[in-house]
C-alpha atoms as a PDB file:
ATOM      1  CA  UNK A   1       0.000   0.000   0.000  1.00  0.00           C
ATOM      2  CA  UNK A   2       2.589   2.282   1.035  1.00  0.00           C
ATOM      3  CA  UNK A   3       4.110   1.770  -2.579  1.00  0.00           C
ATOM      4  CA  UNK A   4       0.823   2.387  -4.015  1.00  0.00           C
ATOM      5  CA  UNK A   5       0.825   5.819  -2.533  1.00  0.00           C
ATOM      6  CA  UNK A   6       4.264   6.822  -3.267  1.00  0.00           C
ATOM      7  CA  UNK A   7       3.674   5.728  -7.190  1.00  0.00           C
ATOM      8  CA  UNK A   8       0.426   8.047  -6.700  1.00  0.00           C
ATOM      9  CA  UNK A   9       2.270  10.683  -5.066  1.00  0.00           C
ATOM     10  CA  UNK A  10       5.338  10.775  -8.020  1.00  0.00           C
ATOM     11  CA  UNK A  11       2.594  10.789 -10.549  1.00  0.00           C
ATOM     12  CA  UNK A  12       0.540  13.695  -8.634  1.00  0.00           C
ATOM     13  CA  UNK A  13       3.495  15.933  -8.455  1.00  0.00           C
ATOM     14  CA  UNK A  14       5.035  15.281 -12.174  1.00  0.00           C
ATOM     15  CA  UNK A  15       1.617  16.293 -13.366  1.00  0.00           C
ATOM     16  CA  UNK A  16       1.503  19.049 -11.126  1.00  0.00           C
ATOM     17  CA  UNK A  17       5.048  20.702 -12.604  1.00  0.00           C
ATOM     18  CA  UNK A  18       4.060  19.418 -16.473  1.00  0.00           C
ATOM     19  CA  UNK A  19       0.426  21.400 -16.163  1.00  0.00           C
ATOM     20  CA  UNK A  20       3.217  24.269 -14.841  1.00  0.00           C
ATOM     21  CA  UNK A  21       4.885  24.216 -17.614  1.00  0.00           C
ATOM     22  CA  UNK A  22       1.975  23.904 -20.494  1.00  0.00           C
ATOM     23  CA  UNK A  23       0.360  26.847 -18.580  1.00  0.00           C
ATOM     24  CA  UNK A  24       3.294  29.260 -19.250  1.00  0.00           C
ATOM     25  CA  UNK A  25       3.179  31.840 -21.796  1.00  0.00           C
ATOM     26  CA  UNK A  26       5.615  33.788 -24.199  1.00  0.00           C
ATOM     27  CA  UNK A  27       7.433  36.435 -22.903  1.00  0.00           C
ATOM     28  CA  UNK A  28       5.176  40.207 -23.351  1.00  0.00           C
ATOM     29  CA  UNK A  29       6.580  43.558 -24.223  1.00  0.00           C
ATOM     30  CA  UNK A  30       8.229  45.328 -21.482  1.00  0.00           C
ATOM     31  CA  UNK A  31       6.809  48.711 -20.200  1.00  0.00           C
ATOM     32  CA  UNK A  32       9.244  50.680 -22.100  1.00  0.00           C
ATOM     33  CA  UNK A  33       8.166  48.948 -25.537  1.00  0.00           C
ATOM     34  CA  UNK A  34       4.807  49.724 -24.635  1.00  0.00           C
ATOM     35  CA  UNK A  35       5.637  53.116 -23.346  1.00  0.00           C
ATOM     36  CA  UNK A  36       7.610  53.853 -26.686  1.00  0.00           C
ATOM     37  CA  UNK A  37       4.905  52.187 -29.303  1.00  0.00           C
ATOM     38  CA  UNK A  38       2.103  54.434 -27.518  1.00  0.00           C
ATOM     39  CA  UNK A  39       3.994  57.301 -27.367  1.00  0.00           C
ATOM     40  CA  UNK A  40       4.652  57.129 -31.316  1.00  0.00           C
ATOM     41  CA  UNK A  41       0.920  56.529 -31.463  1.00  0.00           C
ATOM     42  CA  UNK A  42      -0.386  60.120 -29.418  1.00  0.00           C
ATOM     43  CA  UNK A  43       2.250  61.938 -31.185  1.00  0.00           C
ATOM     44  CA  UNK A  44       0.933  60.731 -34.650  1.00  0.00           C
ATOM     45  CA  UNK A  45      -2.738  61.515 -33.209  1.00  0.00           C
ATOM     46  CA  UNK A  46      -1.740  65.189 -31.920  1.00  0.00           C
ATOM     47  CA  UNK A  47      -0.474  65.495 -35.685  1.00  0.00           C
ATOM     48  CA  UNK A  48      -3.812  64.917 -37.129  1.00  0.00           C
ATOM     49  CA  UNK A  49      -5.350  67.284 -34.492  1.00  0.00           C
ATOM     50  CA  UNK A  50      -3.078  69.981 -35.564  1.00  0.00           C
ATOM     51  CA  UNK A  51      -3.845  68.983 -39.356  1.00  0.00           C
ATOM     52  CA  UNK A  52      -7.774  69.616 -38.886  1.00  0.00           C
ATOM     53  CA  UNK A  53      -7.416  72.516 -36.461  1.00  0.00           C
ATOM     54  CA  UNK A  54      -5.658  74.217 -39.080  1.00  0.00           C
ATOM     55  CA  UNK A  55      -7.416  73.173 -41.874  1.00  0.00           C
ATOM     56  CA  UNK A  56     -10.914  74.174 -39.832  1.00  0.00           C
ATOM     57  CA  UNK A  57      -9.502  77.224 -38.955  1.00  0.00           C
ATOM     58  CA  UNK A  58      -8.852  78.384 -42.007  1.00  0.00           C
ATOM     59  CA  UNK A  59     -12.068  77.453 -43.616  1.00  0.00           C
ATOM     60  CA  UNK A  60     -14.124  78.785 -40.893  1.00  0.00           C
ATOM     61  CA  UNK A  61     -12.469  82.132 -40.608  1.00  0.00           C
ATOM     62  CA  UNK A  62     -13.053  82.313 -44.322  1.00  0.00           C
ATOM     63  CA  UNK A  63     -16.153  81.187 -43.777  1.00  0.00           C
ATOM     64  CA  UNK A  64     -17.635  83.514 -41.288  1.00  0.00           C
ATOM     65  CA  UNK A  65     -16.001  86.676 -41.900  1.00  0.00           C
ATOM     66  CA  UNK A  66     -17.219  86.251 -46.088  1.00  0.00           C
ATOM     67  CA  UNK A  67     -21.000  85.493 -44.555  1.00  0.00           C
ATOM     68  CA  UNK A  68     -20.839  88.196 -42.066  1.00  0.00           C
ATOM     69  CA  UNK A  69     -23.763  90.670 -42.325  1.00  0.00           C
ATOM     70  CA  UNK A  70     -21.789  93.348 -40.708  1.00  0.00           C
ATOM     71  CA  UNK A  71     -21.625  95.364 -43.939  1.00  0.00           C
ATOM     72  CA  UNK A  72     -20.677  98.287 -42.438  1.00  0.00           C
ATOM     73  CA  UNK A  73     -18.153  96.821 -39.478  1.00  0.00           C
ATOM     74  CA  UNK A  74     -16.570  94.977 -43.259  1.00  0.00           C
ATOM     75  CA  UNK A  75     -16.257  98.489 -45.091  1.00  0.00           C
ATOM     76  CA  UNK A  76     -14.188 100.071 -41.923  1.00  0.00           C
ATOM     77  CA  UNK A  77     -12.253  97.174 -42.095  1.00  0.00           C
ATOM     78  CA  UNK A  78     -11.495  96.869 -45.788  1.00  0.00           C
ATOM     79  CA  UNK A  79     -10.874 100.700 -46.040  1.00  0.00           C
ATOM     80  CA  UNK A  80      -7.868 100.121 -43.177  1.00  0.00           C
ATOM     81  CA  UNK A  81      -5.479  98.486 -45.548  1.00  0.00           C
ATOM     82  CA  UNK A  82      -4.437  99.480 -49.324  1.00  0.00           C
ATOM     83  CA  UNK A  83      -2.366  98.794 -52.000  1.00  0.00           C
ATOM     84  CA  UNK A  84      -0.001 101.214 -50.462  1.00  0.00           C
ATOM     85  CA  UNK A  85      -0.742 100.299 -46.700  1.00  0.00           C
ATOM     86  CA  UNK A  86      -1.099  96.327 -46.501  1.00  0.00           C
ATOM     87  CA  UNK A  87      -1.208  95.992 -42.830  1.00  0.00           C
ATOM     88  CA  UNK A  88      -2.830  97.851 -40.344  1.00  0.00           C
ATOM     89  CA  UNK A  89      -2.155  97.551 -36.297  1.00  0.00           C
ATOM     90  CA  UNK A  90      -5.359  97.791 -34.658  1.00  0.00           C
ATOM     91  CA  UNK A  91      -5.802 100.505 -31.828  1.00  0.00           C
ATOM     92  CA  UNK A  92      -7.392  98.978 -28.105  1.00  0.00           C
ATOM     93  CA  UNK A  93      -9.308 102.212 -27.759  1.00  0.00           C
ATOM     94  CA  UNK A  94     -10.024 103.682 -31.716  1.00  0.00           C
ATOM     95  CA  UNK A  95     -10.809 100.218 -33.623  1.00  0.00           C
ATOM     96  CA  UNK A  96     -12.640  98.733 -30.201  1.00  0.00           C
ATOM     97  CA  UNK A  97     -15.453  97.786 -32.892  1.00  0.00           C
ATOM     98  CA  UNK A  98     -13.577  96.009 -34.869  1.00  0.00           C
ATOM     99  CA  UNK A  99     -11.766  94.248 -31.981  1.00  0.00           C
ATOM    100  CA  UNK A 100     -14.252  93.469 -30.944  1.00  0.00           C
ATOM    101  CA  UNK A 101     -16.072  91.727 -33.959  1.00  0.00           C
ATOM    102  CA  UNK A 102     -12.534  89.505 -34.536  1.00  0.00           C
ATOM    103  CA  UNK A 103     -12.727  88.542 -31.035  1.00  0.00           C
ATOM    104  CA  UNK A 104     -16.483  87.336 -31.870  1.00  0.00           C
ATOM    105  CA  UNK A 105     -15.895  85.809 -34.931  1.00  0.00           C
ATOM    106  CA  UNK A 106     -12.473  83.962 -33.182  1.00  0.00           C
ATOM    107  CA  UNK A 107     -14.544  82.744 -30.239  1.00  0.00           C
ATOM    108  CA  UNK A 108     -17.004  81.488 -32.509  1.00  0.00           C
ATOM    109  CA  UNK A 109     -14.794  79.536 -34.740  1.00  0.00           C
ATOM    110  CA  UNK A 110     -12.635  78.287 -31.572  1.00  0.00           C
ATOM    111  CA  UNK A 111     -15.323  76.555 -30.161  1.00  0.00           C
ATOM    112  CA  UNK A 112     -16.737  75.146 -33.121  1.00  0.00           C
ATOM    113  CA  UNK A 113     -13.289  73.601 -33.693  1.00  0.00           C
ATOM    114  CA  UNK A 114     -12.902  72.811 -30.561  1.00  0.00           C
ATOM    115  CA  UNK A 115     -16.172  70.538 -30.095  1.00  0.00           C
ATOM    116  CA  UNK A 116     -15.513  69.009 -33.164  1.00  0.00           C
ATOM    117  CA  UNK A 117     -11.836  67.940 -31.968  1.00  0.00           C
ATOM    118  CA  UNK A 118     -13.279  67.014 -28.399  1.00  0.00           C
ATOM    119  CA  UNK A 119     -16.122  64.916 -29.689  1.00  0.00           C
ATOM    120  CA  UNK A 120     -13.672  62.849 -32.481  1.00  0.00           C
ATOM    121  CA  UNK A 121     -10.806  62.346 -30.158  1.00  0.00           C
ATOM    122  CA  UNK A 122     -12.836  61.911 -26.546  1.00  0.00           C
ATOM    123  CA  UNK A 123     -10.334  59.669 -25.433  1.00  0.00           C
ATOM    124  CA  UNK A 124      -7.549  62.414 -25.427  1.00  0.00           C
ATOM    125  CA  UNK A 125     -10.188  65.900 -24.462  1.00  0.00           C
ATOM    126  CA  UNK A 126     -12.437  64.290 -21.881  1.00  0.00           C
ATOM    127  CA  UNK A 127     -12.074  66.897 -19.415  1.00  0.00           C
ATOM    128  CA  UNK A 128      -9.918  69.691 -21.478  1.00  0.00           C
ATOM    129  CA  UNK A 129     -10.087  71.167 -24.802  1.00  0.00           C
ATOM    130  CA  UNK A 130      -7.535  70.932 -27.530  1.00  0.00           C
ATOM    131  CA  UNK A 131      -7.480  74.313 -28.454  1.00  0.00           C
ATOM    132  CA  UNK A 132      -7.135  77.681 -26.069  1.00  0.00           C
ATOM    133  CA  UNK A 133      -7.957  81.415 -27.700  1.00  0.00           C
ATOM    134  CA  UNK A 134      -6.961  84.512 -25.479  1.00  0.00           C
ATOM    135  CA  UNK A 135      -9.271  87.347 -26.463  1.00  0.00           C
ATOM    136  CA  UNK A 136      -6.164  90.050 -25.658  1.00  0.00           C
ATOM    137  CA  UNK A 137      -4.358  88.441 -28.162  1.00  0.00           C
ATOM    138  CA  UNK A 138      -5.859  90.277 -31.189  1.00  0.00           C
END
């Protein structure tokens, strides 16, 4: 009897160690791989973002200041720059008007690109937005 259990014993623990050894798996990436492969990934991601921000924010701007019905606010702006005078540097207190309708039309378009951006890549803008717009910047 007492060889009967020993044979039963040997058997138990080889098949012990063997289902051990079947259970194993293949070595996985280590954290830098991982760390490296993602980091490629969000950086080609934060290109495309910067792609159709741009791309938006041109078409928008073009968009909204060609459908404006500001007529007037669009004359005073057009008569600012010439031929000979093909910039113009706006004045806080003498063009506050005009300011004033950029900072509209900017705020407008920022937020429309920004929801866009927010809703296609909610993964990255859950609780932030992609794009920021400071109004004392114009």
């Amino acid at each position: 009897m007492k060889k009967l259990l020993s044979l039963l014993g040997v058997f138990s623990l080889s098949a012990t160690s063997a289902t051990g050894v079947v259970s194993c798996k293949p070595k996985t990436k280590t954290n830098d791989e991982n760390t490296e492969e993602q980091r490629i990934k969000d950086l080609e991601t934060l290109q495309k973002i910067a792609i159709m921000a741009k791309n938006d924010l041109n078409e928008q701007l073009f968009k909204n200041n060609i459908d404006s019905n500001n007529v007037s606010l669009l004359t005073e702006i057009y008569q600012t720059v010439n031929k000979d005078k093909t910039s113009y540097v706006l004045e806080q207190v003498k063009d506050v008007n005009i300011i004033s309708y950029f900072n509209t039309v900017l705020n407008v378009v920022f937020d429309n690109i920004n929801r866009k951006i927010a809703h296609e890549y909610s993964n990255y803008y859950h609780d932030s937005l992609p794009l920021s717009y400071d109004k004392t910047d114009v």
